[in-house]
C-alpha atoms as a PDB file:
ATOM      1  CA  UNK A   1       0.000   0.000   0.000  1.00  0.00           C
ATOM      2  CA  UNK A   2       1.346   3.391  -0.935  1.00  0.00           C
ATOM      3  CA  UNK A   3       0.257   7.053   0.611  1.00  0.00           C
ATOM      4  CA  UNK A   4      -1.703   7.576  -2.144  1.00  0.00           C
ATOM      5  CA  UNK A   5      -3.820   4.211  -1.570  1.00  0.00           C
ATOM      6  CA  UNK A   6      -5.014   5.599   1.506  1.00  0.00           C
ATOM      7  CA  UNK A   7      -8.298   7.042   2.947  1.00  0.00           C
ATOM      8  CA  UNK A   8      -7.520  11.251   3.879  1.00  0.00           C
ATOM      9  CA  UNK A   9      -8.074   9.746   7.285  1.00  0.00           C
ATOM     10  CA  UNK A  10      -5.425   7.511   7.707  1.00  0.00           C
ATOM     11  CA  UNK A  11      -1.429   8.230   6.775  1.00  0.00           C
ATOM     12  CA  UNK A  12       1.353   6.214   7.343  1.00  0.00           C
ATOM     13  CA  UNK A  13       3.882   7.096  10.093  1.00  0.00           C
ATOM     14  CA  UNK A  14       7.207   6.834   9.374  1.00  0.00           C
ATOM     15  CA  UNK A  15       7.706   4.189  11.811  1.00  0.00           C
ATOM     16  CA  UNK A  16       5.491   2.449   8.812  1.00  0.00           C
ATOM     17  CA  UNK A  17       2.725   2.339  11.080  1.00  0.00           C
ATOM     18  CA  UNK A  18      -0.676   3.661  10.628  1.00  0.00           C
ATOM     19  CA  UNK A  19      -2.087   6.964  12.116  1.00  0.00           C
ATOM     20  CA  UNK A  20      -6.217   7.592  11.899  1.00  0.00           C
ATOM     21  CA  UNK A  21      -8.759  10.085  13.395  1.00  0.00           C
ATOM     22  CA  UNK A  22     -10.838  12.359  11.785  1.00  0.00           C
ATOM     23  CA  UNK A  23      -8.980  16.083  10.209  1.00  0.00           C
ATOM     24  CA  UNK A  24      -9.788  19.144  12.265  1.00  0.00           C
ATOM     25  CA  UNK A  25     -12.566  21.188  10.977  1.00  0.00           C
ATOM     26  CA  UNK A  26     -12.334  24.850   9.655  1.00  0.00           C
ATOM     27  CA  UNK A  27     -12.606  26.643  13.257  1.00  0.00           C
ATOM     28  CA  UNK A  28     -14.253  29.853  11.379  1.00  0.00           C
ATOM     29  CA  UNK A  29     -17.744  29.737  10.420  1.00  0.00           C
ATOM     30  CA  UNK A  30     -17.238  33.011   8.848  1.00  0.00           C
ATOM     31  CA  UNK A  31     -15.378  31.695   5.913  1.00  0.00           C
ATOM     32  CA  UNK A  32     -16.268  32.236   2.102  1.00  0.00           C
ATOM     33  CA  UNK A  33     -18.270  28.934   0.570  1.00  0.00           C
ATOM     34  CA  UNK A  34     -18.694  28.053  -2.348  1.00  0.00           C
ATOM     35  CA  UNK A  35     -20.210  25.630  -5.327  1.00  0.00           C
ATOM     36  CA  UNK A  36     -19.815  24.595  -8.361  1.00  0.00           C
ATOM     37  CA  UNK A  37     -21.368  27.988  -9.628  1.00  0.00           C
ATOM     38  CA  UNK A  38     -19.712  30.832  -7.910  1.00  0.00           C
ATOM     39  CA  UNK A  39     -16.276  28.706  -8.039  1.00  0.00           C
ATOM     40  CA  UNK A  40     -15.721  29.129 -11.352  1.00  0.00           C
ATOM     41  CA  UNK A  41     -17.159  32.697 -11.291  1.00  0.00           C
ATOM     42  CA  UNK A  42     -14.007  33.498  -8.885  1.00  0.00           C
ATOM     43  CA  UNK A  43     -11.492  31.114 -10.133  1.00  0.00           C
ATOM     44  CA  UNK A  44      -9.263  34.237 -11.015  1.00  0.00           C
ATOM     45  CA  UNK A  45      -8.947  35.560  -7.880  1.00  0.00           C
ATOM     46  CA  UNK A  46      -8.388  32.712  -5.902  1.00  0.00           C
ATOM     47  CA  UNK A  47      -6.138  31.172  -8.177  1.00  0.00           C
ATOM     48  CA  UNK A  48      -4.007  34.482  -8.759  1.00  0.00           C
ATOM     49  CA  UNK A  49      -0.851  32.994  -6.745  1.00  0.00           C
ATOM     50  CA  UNK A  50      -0.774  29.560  -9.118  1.00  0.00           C
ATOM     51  CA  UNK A  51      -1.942  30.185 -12.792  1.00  0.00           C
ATOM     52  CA  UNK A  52      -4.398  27.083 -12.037  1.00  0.00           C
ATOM     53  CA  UNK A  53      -6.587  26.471 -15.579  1.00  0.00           C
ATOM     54  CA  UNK A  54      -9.973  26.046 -13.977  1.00  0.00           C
ATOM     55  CA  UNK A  55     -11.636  22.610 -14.337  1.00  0.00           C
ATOM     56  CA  UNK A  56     -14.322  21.621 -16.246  1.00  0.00           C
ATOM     57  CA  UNK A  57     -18.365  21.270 -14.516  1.00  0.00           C
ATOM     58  CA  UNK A  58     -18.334  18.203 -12.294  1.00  0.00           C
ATOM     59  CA  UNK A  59     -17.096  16.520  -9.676  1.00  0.00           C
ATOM     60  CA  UNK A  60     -13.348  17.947  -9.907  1.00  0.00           C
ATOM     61  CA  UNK A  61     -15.194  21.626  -9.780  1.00  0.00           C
ATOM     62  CA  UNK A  62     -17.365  20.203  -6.817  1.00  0.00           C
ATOM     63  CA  UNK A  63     -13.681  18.916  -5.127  1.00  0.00           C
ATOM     64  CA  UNK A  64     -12.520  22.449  -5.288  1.00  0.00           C
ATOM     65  CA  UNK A  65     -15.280  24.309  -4.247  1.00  0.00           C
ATOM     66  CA  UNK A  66     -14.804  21.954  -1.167  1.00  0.00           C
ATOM     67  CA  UNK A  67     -11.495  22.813  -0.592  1.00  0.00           C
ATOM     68  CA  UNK A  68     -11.857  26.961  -0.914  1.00  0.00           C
ATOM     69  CA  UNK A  69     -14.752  26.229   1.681  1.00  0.00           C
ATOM     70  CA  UNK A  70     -12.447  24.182   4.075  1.00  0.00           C
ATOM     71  CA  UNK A  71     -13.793  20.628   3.445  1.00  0.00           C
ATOM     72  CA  UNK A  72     -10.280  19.892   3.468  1.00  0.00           C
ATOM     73  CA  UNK A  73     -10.523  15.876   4.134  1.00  0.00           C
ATOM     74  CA  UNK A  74     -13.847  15.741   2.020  1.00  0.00           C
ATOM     75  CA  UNK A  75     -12.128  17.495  -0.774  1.00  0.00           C
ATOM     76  CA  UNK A  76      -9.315  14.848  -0.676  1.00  0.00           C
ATOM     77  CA  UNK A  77     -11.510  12.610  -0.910  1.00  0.00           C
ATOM     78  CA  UNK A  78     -13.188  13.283  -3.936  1.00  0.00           C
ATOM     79  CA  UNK A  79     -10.076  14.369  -5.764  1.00  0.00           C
ATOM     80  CA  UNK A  80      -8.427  10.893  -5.274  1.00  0.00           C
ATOM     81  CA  UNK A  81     -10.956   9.047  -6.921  1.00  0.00           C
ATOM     82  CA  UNK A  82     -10.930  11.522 -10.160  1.00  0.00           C
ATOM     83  CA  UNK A  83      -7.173   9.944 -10.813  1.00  0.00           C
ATOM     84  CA  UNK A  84      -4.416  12.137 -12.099  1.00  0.00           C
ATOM     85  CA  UNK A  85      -6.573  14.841 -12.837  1.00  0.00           C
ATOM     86  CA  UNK A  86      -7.643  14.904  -9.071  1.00  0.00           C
ATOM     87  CA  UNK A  87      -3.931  14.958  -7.832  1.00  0.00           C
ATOM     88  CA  UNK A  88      -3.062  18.793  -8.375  1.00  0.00           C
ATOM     89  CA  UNK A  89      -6.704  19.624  -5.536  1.00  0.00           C
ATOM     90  CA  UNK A  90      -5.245  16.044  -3.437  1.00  0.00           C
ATOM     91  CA  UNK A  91      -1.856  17.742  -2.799  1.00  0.00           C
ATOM     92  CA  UNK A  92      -2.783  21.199  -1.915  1.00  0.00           C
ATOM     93  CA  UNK A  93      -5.707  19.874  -0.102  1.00  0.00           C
ATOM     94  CA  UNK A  94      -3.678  17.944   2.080  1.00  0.00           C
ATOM     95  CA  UNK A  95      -0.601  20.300   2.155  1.00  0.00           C
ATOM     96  CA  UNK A  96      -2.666  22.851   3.193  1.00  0.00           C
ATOM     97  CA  UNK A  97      -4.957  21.304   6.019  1.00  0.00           C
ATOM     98  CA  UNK A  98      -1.398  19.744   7.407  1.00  0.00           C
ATOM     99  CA  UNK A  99       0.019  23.507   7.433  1.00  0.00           C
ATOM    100  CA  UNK A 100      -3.004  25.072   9.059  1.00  0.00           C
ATOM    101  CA  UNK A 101      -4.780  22.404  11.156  1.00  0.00           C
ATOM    102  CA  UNK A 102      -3.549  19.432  12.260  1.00  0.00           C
ATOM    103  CA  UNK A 103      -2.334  19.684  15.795  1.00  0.00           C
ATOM    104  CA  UNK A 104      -0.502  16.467  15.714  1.00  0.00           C
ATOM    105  CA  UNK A 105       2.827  16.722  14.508  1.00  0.00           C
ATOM    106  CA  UNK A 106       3.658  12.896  13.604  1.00  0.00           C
ATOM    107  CA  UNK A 107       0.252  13.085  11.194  1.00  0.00           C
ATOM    108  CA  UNK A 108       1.711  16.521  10.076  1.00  0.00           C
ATOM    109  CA  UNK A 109       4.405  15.509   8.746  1.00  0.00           C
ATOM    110  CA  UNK A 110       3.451  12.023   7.815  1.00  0.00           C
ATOM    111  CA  UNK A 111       0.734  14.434   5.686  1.00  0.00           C
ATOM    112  CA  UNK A 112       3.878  16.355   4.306  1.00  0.00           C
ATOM    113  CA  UNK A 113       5.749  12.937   3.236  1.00  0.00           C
ATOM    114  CA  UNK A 114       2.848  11.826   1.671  1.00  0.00           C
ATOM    115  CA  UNK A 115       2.153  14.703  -0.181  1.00  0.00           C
ATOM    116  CA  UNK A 116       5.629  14.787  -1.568  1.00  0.00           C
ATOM    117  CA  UNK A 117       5.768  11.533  -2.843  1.00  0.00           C
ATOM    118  CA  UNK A 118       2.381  11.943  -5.016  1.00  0.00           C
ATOM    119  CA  UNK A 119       3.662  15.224  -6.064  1.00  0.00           C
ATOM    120  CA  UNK A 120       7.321  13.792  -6.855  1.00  0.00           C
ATOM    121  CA  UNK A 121       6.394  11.090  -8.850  1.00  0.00           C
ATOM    122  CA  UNK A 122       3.882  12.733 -10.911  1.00  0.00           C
ATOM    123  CA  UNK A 123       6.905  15.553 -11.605  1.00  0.00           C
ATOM    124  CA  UNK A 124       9.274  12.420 -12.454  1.00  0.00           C
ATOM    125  CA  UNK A 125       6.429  11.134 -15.352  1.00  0.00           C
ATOM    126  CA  UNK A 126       5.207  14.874 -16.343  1.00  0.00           C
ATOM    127  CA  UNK A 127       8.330  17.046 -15.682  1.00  0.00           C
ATOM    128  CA  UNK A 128       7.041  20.009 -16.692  1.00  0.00           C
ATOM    129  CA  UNK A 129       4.034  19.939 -14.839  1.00  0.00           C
ATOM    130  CA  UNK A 130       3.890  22.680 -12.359  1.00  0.00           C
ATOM    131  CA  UNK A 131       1.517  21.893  -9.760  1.00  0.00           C
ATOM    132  CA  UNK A 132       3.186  18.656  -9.213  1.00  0.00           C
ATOM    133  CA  UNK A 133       6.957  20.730  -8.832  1.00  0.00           C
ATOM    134  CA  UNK A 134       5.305  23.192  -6.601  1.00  0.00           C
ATOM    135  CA  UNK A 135       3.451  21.066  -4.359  1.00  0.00           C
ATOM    136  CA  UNK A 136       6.476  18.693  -4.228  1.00  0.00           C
ATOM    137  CA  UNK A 137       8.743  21.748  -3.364  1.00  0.00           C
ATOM    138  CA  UNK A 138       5.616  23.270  -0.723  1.00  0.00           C
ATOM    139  CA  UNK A 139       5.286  19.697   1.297  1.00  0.00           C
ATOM    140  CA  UNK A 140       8.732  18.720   1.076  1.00  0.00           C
ATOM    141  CA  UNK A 141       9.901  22.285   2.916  1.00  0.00           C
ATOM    142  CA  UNK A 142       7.272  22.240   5.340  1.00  0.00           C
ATOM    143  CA  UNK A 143       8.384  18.968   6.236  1.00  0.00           C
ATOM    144  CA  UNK A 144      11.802  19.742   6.344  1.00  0.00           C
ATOM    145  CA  UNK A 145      10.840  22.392   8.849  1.00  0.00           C
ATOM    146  CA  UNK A 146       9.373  20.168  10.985  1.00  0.00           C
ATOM    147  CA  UNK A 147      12.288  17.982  11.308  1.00  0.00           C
ATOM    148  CA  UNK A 148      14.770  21.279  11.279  1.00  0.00           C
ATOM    149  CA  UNK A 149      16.166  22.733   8.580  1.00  0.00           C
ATOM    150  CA  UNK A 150      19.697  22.231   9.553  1.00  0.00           C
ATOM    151  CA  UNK A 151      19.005  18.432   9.379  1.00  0.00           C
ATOM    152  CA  UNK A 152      17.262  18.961   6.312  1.00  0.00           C
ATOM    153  CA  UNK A 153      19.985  20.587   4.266  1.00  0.00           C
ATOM    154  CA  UNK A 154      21.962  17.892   5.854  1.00  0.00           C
ATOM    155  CA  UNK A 155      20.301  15.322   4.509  1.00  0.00           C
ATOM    156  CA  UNK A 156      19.597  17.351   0.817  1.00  0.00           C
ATOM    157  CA  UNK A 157      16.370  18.077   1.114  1.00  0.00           C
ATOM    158  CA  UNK A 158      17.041  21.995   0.157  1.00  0.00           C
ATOM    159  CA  UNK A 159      18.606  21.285  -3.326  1.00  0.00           C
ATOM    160  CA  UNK A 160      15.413  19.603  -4.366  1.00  0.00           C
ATOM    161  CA  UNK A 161      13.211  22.754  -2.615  1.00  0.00           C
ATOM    162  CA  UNK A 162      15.382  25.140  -4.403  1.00  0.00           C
ATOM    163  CA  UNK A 163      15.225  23.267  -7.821  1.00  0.00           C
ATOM    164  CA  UNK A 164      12.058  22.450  -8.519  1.00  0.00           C
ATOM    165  CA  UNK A 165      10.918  26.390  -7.078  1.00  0.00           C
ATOM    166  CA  UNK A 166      13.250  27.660  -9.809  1.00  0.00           C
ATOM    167  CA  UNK A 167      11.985  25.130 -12.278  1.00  0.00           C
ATOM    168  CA  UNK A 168       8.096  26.008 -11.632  1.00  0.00           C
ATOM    169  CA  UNK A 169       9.246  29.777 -12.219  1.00  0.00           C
ATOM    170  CA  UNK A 170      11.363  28.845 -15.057  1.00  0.00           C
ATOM    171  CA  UNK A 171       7.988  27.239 -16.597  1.00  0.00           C
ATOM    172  CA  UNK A 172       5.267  29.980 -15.030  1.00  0.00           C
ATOM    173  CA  UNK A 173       7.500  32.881 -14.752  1.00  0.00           C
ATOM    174  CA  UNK A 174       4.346  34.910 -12.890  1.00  0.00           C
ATOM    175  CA  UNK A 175       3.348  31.977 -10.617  1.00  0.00           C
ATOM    176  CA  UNK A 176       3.339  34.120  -7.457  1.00  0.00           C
ATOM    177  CA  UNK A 177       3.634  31.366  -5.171  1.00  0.00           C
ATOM    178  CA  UNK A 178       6.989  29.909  -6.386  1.00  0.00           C
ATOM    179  CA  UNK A 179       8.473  33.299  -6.271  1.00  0.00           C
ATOM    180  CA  UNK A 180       7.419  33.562  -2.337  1.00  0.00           C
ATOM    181  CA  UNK A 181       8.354  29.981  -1.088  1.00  0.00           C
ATOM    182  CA  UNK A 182      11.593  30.577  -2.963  1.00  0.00           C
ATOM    183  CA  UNK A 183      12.455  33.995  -1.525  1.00  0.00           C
ATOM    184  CA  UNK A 184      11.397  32.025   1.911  1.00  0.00           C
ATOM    185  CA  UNK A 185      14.133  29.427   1.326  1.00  0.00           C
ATOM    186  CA  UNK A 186      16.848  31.721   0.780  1.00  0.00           C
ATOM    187  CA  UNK A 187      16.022  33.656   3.914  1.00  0.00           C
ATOM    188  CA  UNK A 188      15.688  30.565   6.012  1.00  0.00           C
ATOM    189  CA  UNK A 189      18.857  28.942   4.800  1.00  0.00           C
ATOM    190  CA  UNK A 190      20.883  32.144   5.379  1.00  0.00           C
ATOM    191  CA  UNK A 191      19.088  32.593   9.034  1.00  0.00           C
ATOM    192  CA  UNK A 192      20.084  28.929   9.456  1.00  0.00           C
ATOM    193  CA  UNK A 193      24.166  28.495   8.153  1.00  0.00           C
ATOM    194  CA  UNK A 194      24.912  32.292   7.568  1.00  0.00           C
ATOM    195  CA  UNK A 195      25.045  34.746   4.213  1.00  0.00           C
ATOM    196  CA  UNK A 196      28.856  33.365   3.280  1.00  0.00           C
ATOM    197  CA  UNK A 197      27.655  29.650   3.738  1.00  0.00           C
ATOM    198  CA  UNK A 198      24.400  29.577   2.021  1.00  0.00           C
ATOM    199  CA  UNK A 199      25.993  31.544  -0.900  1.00  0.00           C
ATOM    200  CA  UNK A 200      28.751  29.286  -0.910  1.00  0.00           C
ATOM    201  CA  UNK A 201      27.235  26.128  -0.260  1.00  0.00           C
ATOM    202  CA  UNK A 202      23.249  26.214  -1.422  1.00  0.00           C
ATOM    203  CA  UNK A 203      23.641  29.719  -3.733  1.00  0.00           C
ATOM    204  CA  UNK A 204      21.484  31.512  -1.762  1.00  0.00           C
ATOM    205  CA  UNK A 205      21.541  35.508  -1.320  1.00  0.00           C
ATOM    206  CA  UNK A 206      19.721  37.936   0.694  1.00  0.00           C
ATOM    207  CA  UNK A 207      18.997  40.183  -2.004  1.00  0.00           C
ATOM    208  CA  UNK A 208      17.788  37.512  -4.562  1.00  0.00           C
ATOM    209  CA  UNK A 209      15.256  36.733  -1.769  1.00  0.00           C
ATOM    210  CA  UNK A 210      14.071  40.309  -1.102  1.00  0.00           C
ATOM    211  CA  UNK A 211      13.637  40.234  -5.252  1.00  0.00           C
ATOM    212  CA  UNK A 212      11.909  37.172  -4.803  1.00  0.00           C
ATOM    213  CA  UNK A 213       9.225  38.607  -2.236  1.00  0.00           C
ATOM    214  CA  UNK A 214       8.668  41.603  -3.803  1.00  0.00           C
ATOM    215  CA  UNK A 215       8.148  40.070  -7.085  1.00  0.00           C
ATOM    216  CA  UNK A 216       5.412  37.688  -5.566  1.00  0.00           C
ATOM    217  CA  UNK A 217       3.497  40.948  -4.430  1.00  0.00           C
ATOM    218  CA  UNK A 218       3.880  42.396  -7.947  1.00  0.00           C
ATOM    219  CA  UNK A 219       1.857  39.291  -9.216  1.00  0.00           C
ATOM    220  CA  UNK A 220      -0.248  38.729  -6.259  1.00  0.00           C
ATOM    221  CA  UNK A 221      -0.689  41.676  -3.694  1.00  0.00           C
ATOM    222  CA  UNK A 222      -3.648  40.119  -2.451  1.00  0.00           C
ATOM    223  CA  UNK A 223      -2.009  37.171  -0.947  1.00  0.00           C
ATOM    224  CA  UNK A 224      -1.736  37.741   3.127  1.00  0.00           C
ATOM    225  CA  UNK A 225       0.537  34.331   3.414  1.00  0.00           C
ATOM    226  CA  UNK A 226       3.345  35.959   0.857  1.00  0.00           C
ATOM    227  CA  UNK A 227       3.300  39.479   3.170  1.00  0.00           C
ATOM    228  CA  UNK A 228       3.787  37.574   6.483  1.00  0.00           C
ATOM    229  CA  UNK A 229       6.192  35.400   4.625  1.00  0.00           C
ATOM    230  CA  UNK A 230       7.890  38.680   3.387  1.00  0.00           C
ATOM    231  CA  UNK A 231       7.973  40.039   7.045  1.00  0.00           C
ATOM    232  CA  UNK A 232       9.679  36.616   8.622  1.00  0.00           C
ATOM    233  CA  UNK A 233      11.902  37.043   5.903  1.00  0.00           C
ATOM    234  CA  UNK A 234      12.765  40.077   6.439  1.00  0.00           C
ATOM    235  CA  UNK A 235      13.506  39.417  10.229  1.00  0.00           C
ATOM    236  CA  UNK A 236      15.532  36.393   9.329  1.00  0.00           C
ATOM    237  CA  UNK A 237      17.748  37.927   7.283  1.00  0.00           C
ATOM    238  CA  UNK A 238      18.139  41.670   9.535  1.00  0.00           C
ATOM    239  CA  UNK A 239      16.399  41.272  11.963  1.00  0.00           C
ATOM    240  CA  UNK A 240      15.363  43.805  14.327  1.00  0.00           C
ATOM    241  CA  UNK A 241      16.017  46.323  12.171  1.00  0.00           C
ATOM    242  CA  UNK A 242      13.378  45.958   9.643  1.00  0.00           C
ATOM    243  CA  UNK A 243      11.115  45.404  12.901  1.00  0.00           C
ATOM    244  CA  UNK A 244       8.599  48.360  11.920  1.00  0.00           C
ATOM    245  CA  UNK A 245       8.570  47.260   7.760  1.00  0.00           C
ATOM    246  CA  UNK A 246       7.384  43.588   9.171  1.00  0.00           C
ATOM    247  CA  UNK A 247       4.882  44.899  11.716  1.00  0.00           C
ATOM    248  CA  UNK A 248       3.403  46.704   8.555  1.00  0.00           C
ATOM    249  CA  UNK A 249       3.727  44.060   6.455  1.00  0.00           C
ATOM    250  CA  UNK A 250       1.640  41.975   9.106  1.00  0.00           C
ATOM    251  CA  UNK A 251      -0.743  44.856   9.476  1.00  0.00           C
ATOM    252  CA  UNK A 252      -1.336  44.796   6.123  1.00  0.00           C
ATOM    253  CA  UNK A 253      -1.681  41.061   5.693  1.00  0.00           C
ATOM    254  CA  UNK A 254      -4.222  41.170   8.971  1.00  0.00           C
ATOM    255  CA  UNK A 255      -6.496  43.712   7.243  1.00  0.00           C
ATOM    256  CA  UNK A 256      -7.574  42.008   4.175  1.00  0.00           C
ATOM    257  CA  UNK A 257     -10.819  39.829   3.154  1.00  0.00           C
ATOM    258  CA  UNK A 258     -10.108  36.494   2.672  1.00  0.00           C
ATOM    259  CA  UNK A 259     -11.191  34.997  -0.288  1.00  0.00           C
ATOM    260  CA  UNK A 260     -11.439  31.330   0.663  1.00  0.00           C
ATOM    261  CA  UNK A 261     -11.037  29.676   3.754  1.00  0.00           C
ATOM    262  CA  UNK A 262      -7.062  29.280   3.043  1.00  0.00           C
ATOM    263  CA  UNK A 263      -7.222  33.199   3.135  1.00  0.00           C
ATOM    264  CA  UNK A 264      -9.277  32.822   6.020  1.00  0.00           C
ATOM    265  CA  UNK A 265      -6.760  30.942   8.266  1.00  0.00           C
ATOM    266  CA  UNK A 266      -3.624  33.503   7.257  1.00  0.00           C
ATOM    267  CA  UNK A 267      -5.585  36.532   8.198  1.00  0.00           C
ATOM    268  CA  UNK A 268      -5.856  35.317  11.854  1.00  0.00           C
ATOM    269  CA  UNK A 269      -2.376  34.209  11.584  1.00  0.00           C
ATOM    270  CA  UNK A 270      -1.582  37.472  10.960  1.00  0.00           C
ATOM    271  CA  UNK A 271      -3.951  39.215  13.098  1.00  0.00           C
ATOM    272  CA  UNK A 272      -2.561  36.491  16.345  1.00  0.00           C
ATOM    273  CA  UNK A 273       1.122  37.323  14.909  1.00  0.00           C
ATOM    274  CA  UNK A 274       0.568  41.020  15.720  1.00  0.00           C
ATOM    275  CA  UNK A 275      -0.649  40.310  19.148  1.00  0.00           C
ATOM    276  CA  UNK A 276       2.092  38.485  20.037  1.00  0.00           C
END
């Protein structure tokens, strides 16, 4: 049995054991919903960060208007049985739920591993697919987070991060997304082994990442997860010096309407980062 065989419910640990239990529900029952119908009427907007092609009427359109209204696990669901065409809604489905909402770190990441290994080997059959590089890149460096990013550059994680970021951006050179998770992983592998290191030893700059960010907010300046990834960026890589341009960056991400539910969860992020 692989990850992909198995219900949203239950992931393998990487013991090779089996974890189960229900996902945690969408806490805010303020959240945008949606259908089939107004989905596709807003597929613009809540798409701007990916340069997604919206799908056809049916039950992949149904699977996403699921996911914007955070059915995460139901969404799953129903994207796994539409095959490969259900994998692109699987992966950020489940990469996103595992970011947001599940409390248990050994499902969290055992949600991140599984997630990169859908994503990975549809990039090794369709390289140039984009969703399937980004999504590989996404899960793969939250999961190296969770088991430190030290260890993961040990073990090589970062090289694949940093490649297939530069490939999806190479391919979609305004996917907003890539430029934002790429600018994060120069700013975290500098805050992590130093600005002579990670040049040295990864090719990663502080100004290329500053580029990076702002360039995501060219395409996207709606997107309150690229300004509070902008901010920790910032704070990484000078700390408190650029104190007051995070704090506005976070003020900025805290005041905006969410779109979906996604948008729904970084808002309070933000808003709960400025009350810290």
């Amino acid at each position: 049995m692989t990850p992909s065989d198995l219900h949203p419910t239950t992931v393998q640990a990487s013991g090779g054991g089996l974890l189960s239990g229900p996902w945690t529900r969408l806490p805010y029952q303020d959240a945008p919903r949606f259908d089939r119908s107004n989905l596709l009427a807003k597929w613009e907007r809540l798409h701007a960060g990916q340069c997604v092609a919206p799908p056809a009427p049916g039950a992949l359109a149904d699977g996403w208007a699921l996911y914007h209204s955070g059915e995460f696990e139901q969404a799953v669901a129903l994207a796994l049985k539409q095959g490969p065409d259900g994998l692109a809604l699987a992966n950020q489905a489940t990469a996103i739920y595992a970011n947001y909402l599940e409390p248990r770190e050994a499902v969290r990441l055992a949600l991140f591993k599984q997630v990169t290994e859908r994503a990975s080997a549809q990039a090794a059959a369709e390289p140039d697919n984009c969703l399937a590089l980004y999504w590989q890149a996404y899960a793969l460096g939250r999961y190296s987070q969770g088991i430190s990013v030290a260890r993961a550059l040990a073990q090589g994680l970062g090289s694949k991060v940093k490649g297939a970021l530069e490939r999806v951006i190479e391919l979609q050179p305004r996917h907003a997304d890539a430029h934002i998770a790429l600018g994060a992983f120069h700013a975290e592998v500098i805050d992590k082994v130093g600005s002579l290191v990670g040049r040295m030893t990864y090719g990663v700059r502080a100004e290329t990442a500053v580029e990076l960010f702002e360039r995501s907010l060219q395409l996207n300046p709606h997107s309150a997860s690229a300004l509070m990834e902008y901010a920790r960026g910032l704070l990484m890589l000078h700390g408190e010096a650029r104190m007051a341009e995070a704090t506005r960056l976070y003020e900025k991400a805290a005041a905006l309407e969410p779109a979906d539910a996604r948008e729904r969860l970084d808002v309070e992020l933000a808003r709960a980062g400025l009350s810290d």
